[in-house]
C-alpha atoms as a PDB file:
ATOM      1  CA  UNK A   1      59.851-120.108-327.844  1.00  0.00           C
ATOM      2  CA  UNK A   2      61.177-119.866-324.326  1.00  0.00           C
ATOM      3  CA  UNK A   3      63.830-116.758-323.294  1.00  0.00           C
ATOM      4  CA  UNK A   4      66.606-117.783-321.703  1.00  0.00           C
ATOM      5  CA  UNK A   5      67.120-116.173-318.329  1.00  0.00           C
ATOM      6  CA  UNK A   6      70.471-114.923-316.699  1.00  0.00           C
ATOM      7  CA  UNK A   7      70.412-117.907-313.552  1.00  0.00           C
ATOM      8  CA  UNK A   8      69.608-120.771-315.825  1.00  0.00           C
ATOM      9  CA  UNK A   9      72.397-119.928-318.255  1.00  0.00           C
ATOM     10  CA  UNK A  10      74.708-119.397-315.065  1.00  0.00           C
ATOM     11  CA  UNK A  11      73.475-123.566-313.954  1.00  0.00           C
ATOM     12  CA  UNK A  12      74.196-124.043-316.834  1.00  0.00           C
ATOM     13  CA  UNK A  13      77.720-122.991-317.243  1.00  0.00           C
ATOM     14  CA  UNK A  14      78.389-124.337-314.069  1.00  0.00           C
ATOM     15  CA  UNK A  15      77.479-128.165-315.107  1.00  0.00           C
ATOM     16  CA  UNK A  16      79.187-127.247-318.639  1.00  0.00           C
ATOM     17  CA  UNK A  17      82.458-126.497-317.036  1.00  0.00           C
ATOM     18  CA  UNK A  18      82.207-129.809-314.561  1.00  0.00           C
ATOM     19  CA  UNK A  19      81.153-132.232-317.445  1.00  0.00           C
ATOM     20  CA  UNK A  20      83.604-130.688-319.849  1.00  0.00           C
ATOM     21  CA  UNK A  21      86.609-131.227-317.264  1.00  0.00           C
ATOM     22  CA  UNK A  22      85.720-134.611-316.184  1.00  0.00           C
ATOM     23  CA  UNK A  23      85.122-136.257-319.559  1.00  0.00           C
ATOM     24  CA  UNK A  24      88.838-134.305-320.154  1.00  0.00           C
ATOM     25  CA  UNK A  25      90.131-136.248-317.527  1.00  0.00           C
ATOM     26  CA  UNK A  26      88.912-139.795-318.419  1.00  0.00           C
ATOM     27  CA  UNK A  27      89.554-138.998-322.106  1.00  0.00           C
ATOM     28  CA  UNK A  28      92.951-138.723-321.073  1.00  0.00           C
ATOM     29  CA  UNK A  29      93.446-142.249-319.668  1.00  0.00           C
ATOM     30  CA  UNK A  30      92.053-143.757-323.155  1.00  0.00           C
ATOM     31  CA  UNK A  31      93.992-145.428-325.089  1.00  0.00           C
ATOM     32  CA  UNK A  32      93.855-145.689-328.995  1.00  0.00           C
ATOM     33  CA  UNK A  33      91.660-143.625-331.087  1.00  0.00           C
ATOM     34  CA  UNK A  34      88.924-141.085-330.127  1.00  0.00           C
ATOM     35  CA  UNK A  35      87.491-137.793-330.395  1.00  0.00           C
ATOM     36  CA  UNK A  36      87.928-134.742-328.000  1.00  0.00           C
ATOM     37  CA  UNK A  37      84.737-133.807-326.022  1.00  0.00           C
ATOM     38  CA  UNK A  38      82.035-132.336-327.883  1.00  0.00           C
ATOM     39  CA  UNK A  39      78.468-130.992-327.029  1.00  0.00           C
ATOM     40  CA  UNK A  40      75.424-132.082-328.637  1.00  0.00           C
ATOM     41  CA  UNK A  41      73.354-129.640-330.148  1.00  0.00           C
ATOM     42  CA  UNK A  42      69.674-131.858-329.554  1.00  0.00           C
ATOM     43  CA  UNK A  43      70.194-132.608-325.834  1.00  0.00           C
ATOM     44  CA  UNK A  44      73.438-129.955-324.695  1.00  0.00           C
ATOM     45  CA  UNK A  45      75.057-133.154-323.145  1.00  0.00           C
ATOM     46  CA  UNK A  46      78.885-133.494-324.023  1.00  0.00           C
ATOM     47  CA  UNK A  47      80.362-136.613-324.659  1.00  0.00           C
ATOM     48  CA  UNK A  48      83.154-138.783-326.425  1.00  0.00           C
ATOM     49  CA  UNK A  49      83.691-141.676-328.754  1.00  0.00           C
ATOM     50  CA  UNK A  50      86.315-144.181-327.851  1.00  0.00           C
ATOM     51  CA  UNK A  51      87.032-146.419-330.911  1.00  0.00           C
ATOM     52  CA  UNK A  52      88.388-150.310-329.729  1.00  0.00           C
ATOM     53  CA  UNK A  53      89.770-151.018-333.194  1.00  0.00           C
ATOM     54  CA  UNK A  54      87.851-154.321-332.870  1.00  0.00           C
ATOM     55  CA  UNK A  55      85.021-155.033-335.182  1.00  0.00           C
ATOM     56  CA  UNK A  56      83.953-151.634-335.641  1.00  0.00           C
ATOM     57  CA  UNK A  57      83.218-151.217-331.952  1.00  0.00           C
ATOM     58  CA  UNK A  58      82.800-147.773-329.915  1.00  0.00           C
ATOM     59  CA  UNK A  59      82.008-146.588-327.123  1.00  0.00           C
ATOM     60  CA  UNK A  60      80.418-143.201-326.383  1.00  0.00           C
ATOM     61  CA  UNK A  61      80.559-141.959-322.502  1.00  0.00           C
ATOM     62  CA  UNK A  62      78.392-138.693-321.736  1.00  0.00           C
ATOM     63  CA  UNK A  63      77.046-136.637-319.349  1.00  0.00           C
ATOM     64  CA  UNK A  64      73.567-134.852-320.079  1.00  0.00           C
ATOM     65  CA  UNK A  65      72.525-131.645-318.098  1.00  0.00           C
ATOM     66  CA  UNK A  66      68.598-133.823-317.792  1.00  0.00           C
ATOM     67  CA  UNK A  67      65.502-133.963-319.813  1.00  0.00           C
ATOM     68  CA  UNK A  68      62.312-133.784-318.837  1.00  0.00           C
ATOM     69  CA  UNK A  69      61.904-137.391-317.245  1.00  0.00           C
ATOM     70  CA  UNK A  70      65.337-136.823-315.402  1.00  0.00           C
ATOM     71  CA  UNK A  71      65.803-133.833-312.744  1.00  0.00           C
ATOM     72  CA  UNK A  72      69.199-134.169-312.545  1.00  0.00           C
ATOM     73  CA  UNK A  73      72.267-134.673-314.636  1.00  0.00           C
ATOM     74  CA  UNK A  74      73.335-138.164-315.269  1.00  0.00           C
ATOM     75  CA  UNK A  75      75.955-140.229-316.944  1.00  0.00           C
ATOM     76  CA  UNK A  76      75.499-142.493-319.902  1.00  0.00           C
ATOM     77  CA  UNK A  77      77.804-145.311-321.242  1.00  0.00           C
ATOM     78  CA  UNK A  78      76.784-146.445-324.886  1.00  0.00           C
ATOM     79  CA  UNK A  79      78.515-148.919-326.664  1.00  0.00           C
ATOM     80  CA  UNK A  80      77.713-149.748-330.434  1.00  0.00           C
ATOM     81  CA  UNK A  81      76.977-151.783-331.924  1.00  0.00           C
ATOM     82  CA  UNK A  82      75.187-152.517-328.645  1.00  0.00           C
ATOM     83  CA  UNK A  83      75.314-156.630-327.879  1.00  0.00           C
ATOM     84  CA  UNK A  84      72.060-157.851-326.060  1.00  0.00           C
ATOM     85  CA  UNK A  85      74.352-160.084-323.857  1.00  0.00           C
ATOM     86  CA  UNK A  86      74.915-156.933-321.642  1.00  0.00           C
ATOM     87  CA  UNK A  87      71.615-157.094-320.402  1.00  0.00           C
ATOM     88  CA  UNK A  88      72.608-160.066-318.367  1.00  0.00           C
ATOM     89  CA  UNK A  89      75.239-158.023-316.880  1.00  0.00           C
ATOM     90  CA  UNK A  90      74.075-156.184-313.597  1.00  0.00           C
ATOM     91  CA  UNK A  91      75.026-152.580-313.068  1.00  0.00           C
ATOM     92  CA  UNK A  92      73.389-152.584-309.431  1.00  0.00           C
ATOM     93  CA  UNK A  93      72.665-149.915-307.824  1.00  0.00           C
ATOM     94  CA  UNK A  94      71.220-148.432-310.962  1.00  0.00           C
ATOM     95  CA  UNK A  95      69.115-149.830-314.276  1.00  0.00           C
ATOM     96  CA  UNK A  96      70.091-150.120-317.585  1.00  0.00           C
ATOM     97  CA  UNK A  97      67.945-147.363-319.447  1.00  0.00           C
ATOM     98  CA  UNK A  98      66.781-148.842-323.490  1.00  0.00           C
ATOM     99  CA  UNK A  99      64.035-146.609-323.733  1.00  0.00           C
ATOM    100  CA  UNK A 100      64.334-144.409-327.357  1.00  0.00           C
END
């Protein structure tokens, strides 16, 4: 078990507070149906779901504080169910990211 020490929980409020108000803000311009911001308990990213109302589609957008193969935070777009057919999409400068 690993204690908690006063400066990481003070980074972390700081990127809580950021992520929190920015997903706010683009939750706002949504249309439709979707949930308010929540935080994950496995990873302590927050994120929503934004339901299309066609075919049972969604589309959760998050930011993550990092893991261990990421030293920063970063932002994640998944939509599900996901359709192989974005792959041929490019999302240049950056990758898309399958792993797990």
């Amino acid at each position: 078990m690993t204690n908690l020490n006063i400066t990481d929980l003070a980074d972390y409020l700081a990127f809580a507070t950021k992520a929190n108000r920015s997903l706010e803000l683009f939750r706002m311009k949504l249309i439709g149906h979707f949930i308010q911001v929540h935080l994950w308990p496995d990873g302590f990213d927050f994120s929503i779901e934004w339901f299309t109302d066609k075919n049972e589609e969604q589309i959760g957008v998050g930011i993550s504080p990092r893991e261990e193969r990421y030293e920063s935070p970063y932002l994640y777009v998944n939509p599900y169910p996901f359709n192989e057919k974005l792959f041929d999409e490019s999302v240049s400068p950056r990758t898309w990211h399958t792993d797990g």
